[in-house]
PDB file of N, CA and C in Angstrom:
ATOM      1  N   UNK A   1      -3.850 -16.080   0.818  1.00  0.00           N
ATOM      2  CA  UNK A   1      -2.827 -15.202   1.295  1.00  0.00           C
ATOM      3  C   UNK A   1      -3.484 -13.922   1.778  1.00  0.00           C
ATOM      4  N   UNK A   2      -3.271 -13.632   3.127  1.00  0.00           N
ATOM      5  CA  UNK A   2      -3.761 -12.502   3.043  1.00  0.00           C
ATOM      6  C   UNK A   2      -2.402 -11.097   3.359  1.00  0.00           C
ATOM      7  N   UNK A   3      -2.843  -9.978   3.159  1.00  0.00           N
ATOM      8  CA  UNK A   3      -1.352  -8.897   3.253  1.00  0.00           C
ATOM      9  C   UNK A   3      -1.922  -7.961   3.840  1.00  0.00           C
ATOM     10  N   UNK A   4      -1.594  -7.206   4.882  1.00  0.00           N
ATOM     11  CA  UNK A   4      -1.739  -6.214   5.786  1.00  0.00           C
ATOM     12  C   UNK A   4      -0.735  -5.305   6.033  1.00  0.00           C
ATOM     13  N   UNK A   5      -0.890  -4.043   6.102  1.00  0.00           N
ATOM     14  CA  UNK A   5      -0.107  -3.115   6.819  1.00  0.00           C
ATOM     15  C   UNK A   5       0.812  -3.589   7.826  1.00  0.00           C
ATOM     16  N   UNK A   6       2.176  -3.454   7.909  1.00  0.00           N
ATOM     17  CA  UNK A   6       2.640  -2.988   9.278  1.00  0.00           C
ATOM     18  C   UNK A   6       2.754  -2.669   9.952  1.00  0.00           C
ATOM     19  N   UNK A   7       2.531  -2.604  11.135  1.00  0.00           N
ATOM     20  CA  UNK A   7       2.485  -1.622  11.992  1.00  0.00           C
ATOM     21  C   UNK A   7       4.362  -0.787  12.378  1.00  0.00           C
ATOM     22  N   UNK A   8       4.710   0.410  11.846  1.00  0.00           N
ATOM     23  CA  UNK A   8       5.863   0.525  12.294  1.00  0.00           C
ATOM     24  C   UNK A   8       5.870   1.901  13.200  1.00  0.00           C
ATOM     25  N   UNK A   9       7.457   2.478  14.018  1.00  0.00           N
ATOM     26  CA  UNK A   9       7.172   3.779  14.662  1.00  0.00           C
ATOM     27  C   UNK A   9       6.853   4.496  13.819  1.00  0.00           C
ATOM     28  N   UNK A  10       6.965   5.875  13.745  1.00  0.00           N
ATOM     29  CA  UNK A  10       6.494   7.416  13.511  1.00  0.00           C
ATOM     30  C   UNK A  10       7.798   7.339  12.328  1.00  0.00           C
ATOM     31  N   UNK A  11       8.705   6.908  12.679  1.00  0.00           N
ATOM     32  CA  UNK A  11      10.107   6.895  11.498  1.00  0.00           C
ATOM     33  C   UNK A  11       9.941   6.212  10.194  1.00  0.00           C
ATOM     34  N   UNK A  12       8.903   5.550  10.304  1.00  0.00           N
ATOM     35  CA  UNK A  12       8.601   4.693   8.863  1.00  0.00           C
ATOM     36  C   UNK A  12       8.624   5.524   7.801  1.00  0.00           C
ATOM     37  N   UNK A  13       8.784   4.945   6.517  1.00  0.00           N
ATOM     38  CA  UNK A  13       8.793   5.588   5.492  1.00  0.00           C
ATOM     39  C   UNK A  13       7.500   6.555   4.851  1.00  0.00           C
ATOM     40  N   UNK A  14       6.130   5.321   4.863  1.00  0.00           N
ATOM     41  CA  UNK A  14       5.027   5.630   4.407  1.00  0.00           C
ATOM     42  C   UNK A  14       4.055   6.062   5.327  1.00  0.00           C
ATOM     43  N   UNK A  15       3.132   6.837   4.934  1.00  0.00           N
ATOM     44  CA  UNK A  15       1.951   6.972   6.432  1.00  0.00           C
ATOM     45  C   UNK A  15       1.091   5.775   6.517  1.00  0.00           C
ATOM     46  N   UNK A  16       0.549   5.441   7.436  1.00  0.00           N
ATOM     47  CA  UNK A  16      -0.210   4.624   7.323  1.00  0.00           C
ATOM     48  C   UNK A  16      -1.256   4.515   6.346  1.00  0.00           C
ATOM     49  N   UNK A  17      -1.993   5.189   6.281  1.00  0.00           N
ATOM     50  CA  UNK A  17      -2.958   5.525   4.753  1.00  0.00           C
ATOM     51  C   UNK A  17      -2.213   4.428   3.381  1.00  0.00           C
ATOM     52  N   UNK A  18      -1.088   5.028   3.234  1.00  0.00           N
ATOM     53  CA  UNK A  18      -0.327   4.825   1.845  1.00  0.00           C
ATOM     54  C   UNK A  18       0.236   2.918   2.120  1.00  0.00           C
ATOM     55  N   UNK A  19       0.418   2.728   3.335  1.00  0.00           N
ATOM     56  CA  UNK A  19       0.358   1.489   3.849  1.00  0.00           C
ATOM     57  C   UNK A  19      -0.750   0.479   3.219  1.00  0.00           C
ATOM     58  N   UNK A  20      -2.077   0.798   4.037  1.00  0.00           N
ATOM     59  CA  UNK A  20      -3.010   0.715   3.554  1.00  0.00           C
ATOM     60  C   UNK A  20      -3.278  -0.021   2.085  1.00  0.00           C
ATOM     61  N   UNK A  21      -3.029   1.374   1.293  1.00  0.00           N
ATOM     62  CA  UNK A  21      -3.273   1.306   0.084  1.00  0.00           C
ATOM     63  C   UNK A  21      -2.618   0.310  -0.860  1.00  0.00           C
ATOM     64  N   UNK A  22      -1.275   0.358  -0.320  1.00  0.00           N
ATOM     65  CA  UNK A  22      -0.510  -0.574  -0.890  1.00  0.00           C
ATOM     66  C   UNK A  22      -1.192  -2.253  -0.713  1.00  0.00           C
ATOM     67  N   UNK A  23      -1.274  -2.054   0.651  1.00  0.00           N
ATOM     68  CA  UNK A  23      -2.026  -3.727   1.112  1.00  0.00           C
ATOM     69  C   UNK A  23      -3.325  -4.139   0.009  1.00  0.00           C
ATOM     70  N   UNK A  24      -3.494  -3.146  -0.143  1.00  0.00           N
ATOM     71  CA  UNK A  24      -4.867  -3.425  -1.113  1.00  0.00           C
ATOM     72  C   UNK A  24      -4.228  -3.736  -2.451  1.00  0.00           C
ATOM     73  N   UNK A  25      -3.759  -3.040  -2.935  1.00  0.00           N
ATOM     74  CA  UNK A  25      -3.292  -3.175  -4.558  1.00  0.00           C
ATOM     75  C   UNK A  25      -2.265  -4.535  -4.475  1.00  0.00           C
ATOM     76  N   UNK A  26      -1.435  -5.172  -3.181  1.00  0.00           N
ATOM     77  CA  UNK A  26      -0.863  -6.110  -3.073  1.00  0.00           C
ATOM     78  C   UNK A  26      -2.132  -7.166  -3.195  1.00  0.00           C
ATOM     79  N   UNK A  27      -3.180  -7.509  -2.784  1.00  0.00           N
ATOM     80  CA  UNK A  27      -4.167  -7.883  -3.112  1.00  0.00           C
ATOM     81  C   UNK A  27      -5.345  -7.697  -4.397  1.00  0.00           C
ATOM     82  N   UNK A  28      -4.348  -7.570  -5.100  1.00  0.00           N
ATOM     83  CA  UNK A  28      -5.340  -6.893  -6.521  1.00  0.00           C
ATOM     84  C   UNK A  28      -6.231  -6.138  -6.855  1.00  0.00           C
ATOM     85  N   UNK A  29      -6.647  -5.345  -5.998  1.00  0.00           N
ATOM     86  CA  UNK A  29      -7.644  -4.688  -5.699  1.00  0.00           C
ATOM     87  C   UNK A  29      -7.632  -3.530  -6.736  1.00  0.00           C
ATOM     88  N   UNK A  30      -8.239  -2.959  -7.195  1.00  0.00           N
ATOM     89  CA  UNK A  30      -8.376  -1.710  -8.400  1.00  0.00           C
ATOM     90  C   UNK A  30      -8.262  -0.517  -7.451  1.00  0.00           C
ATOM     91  N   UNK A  31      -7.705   0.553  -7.834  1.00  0.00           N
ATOM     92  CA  UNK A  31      -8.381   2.106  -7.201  1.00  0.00           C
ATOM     93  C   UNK A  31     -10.030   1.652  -6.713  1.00  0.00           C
ATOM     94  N   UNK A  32     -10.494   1.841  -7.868  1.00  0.00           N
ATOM     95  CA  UNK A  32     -12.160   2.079  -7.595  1.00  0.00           C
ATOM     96  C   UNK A  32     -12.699   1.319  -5.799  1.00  0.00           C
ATOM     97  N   UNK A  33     -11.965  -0.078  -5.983  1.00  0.00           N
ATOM     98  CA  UNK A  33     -12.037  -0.789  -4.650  1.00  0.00           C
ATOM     99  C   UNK A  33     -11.695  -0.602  -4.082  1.00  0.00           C
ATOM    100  N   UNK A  34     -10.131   0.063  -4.274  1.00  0.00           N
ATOM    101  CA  UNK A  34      -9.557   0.329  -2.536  1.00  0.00           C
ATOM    102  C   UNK A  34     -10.295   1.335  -1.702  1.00  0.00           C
ATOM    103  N   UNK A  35     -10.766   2.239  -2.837  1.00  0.00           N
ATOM    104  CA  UNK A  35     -11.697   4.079  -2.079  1.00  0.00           C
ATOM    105  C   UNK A  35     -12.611   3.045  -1.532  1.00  0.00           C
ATOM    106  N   UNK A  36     -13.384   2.230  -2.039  1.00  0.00           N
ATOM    107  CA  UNK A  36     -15.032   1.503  -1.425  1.00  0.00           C
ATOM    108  C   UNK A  36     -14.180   0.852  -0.010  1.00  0.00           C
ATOM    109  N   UNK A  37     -13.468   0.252  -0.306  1.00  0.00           N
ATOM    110  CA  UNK A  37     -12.972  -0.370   1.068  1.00  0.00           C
ATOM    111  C   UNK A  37     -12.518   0.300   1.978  1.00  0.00           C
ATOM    112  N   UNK A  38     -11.917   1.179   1.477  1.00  0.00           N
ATOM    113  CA  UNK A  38     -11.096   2.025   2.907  1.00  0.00           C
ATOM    114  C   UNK A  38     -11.744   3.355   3.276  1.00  0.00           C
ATOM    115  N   UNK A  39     -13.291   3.632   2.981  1.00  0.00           N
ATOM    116  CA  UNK A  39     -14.027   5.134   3.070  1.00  0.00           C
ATOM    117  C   UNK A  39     -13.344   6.123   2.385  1.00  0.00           C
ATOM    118  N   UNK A  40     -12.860   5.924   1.533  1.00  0.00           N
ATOM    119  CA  UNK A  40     -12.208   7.380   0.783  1.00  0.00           C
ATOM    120  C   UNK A  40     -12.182   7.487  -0.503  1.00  0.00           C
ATOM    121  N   UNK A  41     -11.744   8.654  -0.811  1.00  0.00           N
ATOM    122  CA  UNK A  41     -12.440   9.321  -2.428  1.00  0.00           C
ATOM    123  C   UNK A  41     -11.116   8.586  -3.740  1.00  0.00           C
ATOM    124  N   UNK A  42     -11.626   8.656  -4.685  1.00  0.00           N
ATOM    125  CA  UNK A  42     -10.588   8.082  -5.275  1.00  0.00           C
ATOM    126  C   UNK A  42     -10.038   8.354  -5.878  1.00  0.00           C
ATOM    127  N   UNK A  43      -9.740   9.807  -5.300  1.00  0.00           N
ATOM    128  CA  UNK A  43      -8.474  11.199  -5.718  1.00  0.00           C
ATOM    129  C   UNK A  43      -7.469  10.522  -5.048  1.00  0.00           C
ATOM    130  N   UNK A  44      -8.340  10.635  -3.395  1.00  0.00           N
ATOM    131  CA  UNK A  44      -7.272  10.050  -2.588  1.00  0.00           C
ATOM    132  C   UNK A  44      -6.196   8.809  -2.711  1.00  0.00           C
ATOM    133  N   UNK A  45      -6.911   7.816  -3.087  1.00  0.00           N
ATOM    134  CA  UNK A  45      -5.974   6.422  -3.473  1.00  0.00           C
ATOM    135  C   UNK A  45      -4.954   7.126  -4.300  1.00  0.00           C
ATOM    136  N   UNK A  46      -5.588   7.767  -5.533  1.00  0.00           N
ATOM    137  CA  UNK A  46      -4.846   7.990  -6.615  1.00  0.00           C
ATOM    138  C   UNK A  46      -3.592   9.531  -6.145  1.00  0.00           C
ATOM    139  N   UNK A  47      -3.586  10.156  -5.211  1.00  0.00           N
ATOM    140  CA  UNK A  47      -2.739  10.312  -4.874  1.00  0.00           C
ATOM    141  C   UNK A  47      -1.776   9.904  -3.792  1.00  0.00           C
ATOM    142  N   UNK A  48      -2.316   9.252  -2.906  1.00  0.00           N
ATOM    143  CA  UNK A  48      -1.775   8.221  -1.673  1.00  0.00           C
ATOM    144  C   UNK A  48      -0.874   7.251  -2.513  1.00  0.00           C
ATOM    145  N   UNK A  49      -1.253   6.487  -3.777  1.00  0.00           N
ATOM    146  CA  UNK A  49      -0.573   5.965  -4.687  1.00  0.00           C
ATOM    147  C   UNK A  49       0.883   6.531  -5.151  1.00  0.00           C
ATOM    148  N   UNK A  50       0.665   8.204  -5.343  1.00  0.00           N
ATOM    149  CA  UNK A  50       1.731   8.316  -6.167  1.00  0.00           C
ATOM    150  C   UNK A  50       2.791   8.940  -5.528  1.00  0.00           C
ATOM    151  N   UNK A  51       2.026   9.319  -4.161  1.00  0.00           N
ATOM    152  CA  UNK A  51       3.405   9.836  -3.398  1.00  0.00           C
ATOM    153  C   UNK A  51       3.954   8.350  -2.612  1.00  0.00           C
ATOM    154  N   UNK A  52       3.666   7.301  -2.558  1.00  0.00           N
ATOM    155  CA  UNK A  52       4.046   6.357  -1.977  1.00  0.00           C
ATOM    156  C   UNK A  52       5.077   5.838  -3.425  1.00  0.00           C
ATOM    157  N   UNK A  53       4.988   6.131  -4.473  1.00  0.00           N
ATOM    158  CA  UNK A  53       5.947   5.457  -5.534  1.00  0.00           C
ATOM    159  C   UNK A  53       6.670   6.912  -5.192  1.00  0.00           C
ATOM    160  N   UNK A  54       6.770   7.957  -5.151  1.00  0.00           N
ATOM    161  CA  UNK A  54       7.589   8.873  -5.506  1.00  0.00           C
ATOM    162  C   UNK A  54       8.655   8.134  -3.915  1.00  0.00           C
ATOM    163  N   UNK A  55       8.225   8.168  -3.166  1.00  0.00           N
ATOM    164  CA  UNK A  55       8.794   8.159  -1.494  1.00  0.00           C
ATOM    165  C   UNK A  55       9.867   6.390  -1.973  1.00  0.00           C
ATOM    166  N   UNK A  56       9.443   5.267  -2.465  1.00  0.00           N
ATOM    167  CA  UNK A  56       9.915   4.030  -2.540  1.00  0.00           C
ATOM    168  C   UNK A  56      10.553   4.234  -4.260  1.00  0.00           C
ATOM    169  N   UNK A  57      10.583   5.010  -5.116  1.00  0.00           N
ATOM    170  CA  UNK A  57      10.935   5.366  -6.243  1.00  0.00           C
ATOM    171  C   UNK A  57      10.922   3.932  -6.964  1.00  0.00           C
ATOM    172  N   UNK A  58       9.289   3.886  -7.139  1.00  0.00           N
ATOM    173  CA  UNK A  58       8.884   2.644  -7.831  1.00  0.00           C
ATOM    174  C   UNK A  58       7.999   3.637  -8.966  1.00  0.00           C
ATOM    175  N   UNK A  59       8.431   2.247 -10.120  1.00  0.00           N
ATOM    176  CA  UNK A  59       7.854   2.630 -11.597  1.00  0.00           C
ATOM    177  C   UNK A  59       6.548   2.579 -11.674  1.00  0.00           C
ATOM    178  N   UNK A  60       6.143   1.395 -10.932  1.00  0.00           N
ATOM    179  CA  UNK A  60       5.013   0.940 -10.882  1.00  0.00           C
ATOM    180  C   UNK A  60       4.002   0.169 -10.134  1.00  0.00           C
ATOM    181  N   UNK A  61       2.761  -0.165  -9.919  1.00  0.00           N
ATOM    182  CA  UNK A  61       2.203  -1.012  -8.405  1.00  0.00           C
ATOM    183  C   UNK A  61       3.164  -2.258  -8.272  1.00  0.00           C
ATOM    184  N   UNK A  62       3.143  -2.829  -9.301  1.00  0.00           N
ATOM    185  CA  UNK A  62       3.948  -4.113  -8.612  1.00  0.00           C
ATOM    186  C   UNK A  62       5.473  -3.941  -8.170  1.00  0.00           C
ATOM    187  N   UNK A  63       6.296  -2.813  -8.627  1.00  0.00           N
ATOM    188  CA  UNK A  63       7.431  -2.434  -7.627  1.00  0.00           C
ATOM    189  C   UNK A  63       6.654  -1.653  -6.807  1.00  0.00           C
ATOM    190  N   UNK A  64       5.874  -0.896  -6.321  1.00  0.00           N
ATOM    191  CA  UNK A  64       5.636  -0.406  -5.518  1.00  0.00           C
ATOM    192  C   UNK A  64       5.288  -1.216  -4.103  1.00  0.00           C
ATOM    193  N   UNK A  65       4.658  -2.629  -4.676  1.00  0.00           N
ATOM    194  CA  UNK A  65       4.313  -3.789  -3.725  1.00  0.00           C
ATOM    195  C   UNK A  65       5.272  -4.126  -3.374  1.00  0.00           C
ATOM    196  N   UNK A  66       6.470  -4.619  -4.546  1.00  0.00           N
ATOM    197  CA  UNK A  66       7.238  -5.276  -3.865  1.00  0.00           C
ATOM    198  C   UNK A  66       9.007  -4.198  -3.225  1.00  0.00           C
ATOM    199  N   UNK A  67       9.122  -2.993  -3.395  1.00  0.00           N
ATOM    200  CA  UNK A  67       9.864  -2.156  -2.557  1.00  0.00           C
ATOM    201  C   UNK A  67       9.001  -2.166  -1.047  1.00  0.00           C
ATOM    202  N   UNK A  68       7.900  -2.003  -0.973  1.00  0.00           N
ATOM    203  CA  UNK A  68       6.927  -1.625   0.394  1.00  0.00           C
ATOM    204  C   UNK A  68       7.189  -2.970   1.164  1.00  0.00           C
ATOM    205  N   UNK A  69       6.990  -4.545   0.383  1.00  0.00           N
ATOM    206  CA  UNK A  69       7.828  -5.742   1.159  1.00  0.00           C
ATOM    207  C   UNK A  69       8.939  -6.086   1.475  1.00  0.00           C
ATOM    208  N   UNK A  70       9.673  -5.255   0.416  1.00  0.00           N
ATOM    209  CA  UNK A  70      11.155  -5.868   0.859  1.00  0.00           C
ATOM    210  C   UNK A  70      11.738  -4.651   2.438  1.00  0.00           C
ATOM    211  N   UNK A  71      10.939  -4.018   2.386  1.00  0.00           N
ATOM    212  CA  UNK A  71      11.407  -3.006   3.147  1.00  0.00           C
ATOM    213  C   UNK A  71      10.727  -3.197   4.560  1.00  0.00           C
ATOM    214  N   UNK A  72      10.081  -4.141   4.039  1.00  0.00           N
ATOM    215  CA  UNK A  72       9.016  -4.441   5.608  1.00  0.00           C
ATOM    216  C   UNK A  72       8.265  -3.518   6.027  1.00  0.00           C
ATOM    217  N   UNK A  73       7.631  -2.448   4.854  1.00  0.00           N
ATOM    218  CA  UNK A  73       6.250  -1.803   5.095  1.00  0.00           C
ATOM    219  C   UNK A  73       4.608  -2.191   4.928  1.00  0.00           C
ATOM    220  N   UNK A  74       5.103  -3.538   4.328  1.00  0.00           N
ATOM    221  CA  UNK A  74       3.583  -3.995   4.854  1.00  0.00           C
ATOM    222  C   UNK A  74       4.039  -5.403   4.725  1.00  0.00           C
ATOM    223  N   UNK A  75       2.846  -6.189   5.218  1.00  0.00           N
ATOM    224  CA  UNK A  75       3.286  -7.763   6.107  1.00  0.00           C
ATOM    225  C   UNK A  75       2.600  -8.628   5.003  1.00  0.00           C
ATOM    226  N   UNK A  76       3.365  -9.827   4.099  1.00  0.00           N
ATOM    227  CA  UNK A  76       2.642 -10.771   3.829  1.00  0.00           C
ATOM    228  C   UNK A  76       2.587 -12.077   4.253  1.00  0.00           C
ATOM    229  N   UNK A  77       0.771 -12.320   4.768  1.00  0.00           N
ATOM    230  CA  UNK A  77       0.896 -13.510   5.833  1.00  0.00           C
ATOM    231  C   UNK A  77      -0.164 -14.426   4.534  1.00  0.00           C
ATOM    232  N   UNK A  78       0.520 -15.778   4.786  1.00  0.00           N
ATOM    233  CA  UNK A  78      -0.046 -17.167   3.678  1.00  0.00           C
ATOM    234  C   UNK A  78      -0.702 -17.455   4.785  1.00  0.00           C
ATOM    235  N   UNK A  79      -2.370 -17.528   3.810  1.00  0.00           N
ATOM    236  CA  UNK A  79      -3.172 -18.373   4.448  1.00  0.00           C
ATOM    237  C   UNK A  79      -3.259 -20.228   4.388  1.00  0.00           C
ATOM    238  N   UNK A  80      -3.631 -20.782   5.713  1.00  0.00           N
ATOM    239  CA  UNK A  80      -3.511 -21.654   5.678  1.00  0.00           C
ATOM    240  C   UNK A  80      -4.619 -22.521   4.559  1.00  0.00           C
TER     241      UNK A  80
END
């Protein structure tokens, strides 16, 4: 399975960054990995994280994954 960002207009909820981030943690990915993967510090995740739960008013990553899907802010595509 792989999960990617959406691409949406300027009206979307999340910035792209927080997009991002989400795609990663939808993929299990730890903080520590998402900063190595995406060039950034891992203040950043860790606040890109929490304003993206404050913005989708999720408890936690896995509502945070799954408010960001149901809302169609990031795309999950099954690999063949």
């Amino acid at each position: 399975m792989q999960i990617e960002p959406t691409h949406l207009d300027t009206a979307s909820y999340l910035t792209v960054r927080q997009r991002r981030v989400i795609a990663c943690v939808a993929q299990g990915m730890s903080n520590t990995d998402i900063a190595t993967a995406l060039f950034i510090s891992l203040s950043t995740v860790e606040r890109e994280l929490r304003r993206a739960r404050r913005t989708l008013r999720a408890a936690n990553r896995a509502e945070l994954v799954a408010n960001a899907a149901c809302r169609g802010l990031i795309g999950i595509h099954r690999s063949r």
